[in-house]
PDB file of N, CA and C in Angstrom:
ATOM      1  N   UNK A   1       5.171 -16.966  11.503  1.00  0.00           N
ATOM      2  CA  UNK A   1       5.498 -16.277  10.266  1.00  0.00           C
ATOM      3  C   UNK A   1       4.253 -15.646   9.646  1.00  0.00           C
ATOM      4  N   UNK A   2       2.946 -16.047   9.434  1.00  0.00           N
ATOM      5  CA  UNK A   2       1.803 -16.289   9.119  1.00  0.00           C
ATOM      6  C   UNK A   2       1.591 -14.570   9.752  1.00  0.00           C
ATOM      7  N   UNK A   3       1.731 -14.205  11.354  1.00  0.00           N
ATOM      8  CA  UNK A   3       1.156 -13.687  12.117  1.00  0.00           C
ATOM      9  C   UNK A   3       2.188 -12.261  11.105  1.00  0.00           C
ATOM     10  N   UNK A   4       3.077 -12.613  11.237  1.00  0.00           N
ATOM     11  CA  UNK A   4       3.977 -11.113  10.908  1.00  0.00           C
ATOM     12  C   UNK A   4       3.756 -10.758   9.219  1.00  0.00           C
ATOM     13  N   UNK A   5       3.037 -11.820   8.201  1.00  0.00           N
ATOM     14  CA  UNK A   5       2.873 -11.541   7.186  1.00  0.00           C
ATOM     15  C   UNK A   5       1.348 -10.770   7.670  1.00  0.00           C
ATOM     16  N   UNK A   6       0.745 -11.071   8.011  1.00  0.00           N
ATOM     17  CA  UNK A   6      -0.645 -10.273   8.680  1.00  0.00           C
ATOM     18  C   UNK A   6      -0.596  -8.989   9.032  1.00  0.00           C
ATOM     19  N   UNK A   7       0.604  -8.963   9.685  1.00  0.00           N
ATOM     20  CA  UNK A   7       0.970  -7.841  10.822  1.00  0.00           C
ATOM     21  C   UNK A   7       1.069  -6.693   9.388  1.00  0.00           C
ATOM     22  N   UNK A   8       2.234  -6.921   8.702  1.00  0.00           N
ATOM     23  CA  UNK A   8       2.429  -6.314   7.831  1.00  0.00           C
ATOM     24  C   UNK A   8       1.494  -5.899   6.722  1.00  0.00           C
ATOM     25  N   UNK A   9       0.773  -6.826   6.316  1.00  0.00           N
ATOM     26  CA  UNK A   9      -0.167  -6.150   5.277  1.00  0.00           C
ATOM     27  C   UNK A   9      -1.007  -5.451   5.954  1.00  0.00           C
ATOM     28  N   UNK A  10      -1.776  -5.650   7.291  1.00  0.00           N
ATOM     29  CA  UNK A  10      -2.687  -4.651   7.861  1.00  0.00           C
ATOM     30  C   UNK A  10      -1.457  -3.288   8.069  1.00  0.00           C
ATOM     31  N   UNK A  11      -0.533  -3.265   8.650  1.00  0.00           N
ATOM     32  CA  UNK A  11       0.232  -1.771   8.441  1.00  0.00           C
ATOM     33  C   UNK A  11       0.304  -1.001   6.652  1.00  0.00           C
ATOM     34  N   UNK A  12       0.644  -1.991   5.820  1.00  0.00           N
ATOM     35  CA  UNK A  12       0.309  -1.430   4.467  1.00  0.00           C
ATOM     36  C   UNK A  12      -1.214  -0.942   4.214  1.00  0.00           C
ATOM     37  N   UNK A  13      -2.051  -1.495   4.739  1.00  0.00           N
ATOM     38  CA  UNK A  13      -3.438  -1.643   4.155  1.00  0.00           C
ATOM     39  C   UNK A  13      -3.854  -0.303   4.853  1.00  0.00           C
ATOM     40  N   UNK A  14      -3.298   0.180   5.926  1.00  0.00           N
ATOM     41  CA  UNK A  14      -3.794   1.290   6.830  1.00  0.00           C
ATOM     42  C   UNK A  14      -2.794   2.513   6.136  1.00  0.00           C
ATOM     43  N   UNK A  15      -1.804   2.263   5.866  1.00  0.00           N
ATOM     44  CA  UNK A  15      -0.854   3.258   5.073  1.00  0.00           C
ATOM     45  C   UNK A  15      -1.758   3.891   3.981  1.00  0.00           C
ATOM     46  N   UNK A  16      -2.109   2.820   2.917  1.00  0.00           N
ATOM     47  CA  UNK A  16      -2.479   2.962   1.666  1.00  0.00           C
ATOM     48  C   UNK A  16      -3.776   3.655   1.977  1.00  0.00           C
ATOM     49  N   UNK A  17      -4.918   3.124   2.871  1.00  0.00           N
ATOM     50  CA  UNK A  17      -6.074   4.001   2.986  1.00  0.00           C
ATOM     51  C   UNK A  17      -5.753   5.308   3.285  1.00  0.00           C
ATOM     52  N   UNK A  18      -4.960   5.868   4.302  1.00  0.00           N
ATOM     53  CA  UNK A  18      -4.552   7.156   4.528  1.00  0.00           C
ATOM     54  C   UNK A  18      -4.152   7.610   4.000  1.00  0.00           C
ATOM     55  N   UNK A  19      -3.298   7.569   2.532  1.00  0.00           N
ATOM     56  CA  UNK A  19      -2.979   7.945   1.847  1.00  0.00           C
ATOM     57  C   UNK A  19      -3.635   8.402   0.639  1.00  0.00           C
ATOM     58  N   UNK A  20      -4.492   7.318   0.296  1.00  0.00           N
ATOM     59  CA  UNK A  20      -5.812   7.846  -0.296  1.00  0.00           C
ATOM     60  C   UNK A  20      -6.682   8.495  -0.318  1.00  0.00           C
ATOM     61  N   UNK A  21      -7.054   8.395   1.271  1.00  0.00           N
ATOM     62  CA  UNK A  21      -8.053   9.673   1.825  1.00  0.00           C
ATOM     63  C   UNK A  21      -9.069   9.965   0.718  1.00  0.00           C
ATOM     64  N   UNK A  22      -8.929  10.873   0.559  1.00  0.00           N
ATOM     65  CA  UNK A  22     -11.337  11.033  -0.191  1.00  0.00           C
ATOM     66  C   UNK A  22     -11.078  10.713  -1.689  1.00  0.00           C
ATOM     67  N   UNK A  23      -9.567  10.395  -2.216  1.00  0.00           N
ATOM     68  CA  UNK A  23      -9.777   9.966  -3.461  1.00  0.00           C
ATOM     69  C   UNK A  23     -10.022   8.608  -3.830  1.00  0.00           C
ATOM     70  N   UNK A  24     -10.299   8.371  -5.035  1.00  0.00           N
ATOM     71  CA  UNK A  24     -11.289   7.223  -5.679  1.00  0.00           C
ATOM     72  C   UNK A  24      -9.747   6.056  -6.079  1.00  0.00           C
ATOM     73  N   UNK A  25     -10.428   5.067  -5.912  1.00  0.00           N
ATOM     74  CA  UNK A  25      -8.988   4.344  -6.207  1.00  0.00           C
ATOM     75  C   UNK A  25      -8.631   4.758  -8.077  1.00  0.00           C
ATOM     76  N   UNK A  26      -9.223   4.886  -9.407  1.00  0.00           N
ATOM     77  CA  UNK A  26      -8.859   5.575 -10.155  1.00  0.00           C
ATOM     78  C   UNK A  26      -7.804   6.100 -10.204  1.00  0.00           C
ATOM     79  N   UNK A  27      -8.208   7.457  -9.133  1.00  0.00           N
ATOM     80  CA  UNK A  27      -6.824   8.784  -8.806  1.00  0.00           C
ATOM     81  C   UNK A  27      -5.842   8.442  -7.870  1.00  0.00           C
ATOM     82  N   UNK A  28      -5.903   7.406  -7.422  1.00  0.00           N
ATOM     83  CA  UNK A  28      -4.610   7.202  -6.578  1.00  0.00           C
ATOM     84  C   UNK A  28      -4.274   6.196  -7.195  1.00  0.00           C
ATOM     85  N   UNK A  29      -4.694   5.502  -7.846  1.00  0.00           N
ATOM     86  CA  UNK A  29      -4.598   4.202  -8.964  1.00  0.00           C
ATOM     87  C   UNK A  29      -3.071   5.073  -9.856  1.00  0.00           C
ATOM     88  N   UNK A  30      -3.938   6.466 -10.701  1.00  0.00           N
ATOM     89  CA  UNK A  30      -2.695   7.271 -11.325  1.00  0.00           C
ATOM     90  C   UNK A  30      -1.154   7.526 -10.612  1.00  0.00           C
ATOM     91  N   UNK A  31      -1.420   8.023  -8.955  1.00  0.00           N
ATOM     92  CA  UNK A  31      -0.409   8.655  -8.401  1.00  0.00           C
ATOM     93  C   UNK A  31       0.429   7.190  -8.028  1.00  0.00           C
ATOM     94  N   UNK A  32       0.038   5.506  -7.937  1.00  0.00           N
ATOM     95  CA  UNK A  32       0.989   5.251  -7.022  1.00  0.00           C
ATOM     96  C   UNK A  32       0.981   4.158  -8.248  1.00  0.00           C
ATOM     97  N   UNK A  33       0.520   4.215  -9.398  1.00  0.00           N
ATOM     98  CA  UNK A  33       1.297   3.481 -10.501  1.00  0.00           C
ATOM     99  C   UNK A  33       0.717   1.808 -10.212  1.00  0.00           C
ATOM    100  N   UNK A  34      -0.310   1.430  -9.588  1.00  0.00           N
ATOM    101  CA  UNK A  34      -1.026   0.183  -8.895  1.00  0.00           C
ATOM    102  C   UNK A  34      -2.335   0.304  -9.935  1.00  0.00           C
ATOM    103  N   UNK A  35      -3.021  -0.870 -10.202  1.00  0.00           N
ATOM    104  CA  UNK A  35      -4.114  -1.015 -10.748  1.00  0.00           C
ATOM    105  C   UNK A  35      -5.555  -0.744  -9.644  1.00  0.00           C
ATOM    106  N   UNK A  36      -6.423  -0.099  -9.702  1.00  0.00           N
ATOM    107  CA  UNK A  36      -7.650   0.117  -8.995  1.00  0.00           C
ATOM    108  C   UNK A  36      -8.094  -0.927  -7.808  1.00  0.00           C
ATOM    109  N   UNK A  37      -8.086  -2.309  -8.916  1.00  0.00           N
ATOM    110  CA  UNK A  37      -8.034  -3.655  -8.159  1.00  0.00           C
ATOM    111  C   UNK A  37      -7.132  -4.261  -6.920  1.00  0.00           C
ATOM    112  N   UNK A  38      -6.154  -3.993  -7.752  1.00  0.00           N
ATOM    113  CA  UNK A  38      -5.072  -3.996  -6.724  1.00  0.00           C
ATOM    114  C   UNK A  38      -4.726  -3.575  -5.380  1.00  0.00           C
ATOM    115  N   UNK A  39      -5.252  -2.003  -5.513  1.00  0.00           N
ATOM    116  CA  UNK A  39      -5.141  -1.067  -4.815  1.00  0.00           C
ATOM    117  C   UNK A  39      -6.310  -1.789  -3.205  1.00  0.00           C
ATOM    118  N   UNK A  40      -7.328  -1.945  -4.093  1.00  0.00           N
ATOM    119  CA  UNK A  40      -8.542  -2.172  -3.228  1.00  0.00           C
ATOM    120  C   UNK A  40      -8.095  -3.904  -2.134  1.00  0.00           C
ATOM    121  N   UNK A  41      -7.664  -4.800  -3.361  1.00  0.00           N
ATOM    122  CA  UNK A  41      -7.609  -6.009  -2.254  1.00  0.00           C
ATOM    123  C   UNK A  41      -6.063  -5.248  -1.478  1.00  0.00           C
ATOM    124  N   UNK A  42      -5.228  -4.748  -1.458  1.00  0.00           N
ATOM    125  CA  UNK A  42      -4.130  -4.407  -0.653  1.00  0.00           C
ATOM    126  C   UNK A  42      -4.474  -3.646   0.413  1.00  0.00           C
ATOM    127  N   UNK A  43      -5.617  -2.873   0.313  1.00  0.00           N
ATOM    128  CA  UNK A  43      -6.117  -2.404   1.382  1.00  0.00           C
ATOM    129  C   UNK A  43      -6.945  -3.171   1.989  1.00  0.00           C
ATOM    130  N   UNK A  44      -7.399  -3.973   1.436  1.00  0.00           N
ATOM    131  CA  UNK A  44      -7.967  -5.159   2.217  1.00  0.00           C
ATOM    132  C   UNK A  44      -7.637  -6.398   2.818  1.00  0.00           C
ATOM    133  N   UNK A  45      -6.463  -6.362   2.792  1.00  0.00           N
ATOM    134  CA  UNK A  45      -5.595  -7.381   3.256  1.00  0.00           C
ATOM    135  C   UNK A  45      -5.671  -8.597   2.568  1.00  0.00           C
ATOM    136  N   UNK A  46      -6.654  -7.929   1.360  1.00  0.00           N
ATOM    137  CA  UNK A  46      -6.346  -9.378   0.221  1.00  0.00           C
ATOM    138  C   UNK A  46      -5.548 -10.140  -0.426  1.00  0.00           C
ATOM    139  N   UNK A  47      -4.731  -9.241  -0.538  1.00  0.00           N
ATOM    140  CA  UNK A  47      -3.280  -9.555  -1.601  1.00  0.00           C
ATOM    141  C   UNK A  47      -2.057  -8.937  -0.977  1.00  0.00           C
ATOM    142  N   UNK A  48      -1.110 -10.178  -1.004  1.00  0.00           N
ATOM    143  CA  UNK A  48       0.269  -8.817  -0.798  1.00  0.00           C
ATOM    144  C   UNK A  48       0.816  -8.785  -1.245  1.00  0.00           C
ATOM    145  N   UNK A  49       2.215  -7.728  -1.411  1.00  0.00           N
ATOM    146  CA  UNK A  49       2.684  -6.674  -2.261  1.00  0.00           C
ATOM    147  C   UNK A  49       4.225  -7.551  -2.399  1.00  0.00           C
ATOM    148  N   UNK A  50       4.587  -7.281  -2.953  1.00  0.00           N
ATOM    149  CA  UNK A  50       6.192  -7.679  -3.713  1.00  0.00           C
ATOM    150  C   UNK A  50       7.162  -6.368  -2.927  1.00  0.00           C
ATOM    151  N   UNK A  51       8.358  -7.062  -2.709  1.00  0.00           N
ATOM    152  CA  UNK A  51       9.063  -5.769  -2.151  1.00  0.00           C
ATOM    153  C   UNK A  51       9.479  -5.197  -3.387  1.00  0.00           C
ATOM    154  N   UNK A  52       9.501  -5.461  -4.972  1.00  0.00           N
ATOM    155  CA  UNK A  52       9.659  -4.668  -5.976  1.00  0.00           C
ATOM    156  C   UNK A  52       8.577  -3.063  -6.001  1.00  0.00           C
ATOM    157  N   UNK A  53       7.440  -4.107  -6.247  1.00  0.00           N
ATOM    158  CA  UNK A  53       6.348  -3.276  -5.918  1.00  0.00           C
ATOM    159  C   UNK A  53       6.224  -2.212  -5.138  1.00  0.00           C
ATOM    160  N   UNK A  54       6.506  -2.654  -3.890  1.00  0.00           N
ATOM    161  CA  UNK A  54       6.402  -1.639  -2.926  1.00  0.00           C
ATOM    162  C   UNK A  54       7.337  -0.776  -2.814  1.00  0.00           C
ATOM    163  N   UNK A  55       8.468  -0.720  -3.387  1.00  0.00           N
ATOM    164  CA  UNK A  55       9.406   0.440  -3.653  1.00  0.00           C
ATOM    165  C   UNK A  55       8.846   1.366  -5.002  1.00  0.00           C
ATOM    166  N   UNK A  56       8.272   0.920  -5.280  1.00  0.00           N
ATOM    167  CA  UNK A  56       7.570   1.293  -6.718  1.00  0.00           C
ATOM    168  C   UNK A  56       6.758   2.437  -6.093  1.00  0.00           C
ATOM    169  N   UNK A  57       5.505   2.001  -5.402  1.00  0.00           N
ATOM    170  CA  UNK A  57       4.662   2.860  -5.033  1.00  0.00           C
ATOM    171  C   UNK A  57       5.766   3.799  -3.943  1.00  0.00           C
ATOM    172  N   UNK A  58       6.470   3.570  -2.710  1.00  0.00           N
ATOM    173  CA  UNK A  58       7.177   4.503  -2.235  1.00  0.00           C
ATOM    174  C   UNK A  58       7.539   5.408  -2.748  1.00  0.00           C
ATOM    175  N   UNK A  59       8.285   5.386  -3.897  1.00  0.00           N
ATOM    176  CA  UNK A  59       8.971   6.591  -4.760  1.00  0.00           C
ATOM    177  C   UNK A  59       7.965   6.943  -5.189  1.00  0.00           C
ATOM    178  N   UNK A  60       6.904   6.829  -5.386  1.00  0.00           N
ATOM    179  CA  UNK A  60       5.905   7.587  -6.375  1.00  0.00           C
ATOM    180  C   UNK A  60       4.943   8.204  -5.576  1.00  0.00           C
ATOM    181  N   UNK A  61       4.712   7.814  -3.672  1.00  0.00           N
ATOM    182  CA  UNK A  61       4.236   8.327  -2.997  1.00  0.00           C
ATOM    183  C   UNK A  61       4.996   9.842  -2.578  1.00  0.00           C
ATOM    184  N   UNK A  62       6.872   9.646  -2.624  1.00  0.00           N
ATOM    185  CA  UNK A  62       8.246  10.293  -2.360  1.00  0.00           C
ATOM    186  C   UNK A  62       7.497   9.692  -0.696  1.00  0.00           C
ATOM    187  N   UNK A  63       7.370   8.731  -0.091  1.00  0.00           N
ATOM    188  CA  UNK A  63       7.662   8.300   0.992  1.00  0.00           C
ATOM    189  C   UNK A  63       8.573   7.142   1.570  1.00  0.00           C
ATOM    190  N   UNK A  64       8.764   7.275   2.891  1.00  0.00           N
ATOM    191  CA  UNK A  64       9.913   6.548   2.943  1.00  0.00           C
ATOM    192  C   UNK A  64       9.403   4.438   3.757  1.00  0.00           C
ATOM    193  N   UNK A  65      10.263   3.630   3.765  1.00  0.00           N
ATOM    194  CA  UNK A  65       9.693   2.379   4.201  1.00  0.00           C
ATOM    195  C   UNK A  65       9.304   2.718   5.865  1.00  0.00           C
ATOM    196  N   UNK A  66      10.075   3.692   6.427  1.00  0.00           N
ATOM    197  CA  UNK A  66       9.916   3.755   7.720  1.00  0.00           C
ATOM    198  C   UNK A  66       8.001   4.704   8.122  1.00  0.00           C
ATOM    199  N   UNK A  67       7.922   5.307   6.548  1.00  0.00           N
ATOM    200  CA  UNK A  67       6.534   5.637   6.975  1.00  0.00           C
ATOM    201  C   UNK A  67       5.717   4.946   6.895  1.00  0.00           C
ATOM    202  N   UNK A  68       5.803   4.095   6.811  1.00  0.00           N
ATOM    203  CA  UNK A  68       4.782   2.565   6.769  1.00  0.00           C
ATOM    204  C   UNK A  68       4.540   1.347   7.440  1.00  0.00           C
ATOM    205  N   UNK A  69       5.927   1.080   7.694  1.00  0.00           N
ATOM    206  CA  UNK A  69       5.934   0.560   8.564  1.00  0.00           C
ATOM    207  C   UNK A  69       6.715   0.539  10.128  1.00  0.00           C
ATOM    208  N   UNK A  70       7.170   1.646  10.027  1.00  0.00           N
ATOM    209  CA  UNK A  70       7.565   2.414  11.583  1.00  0.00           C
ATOM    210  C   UNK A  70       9.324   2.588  11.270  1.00  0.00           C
ATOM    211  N   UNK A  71       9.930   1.996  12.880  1.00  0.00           N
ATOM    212  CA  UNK A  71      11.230   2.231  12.822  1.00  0.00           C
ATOM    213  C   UNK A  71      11.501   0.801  13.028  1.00  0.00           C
TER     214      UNK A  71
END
């Protein structure tokens, strides 16, 4: 179970960096409605995300669950 909670936050954590790309967590902090902090341990596989949450940022990315974490 351990392995697939892993699995998953490194697929979020690689989502969220690409998505960010050359902006500062700040400005993507604005676009995906996440705190700076937040932003940073989730890309770091520090913390993980609530499936509330993560529909949160989806709609606010307008992306879908399958772009994140596949099919």
């Amino acid at each position: 179970m351990f392995r697939m909670r892993n699995k998953l936050d490194g697929q979020l954590a690689a989502f969220l960096k690409q998505q960010r790309g050359e902006q500062t967590y700040a400005a993507f902090s604005r676009k995906t409605g996440l705190p700076p902090s937040t932003l940073h341990r989730l890309e770091m596989c520090q913390q993980s995300i609530t499936l509330r949450t993560l529909e949160q940022v989806l709609k606010r990315l307008k992306v879908s669950i399958h772009d994140v974490f596949g099919q």
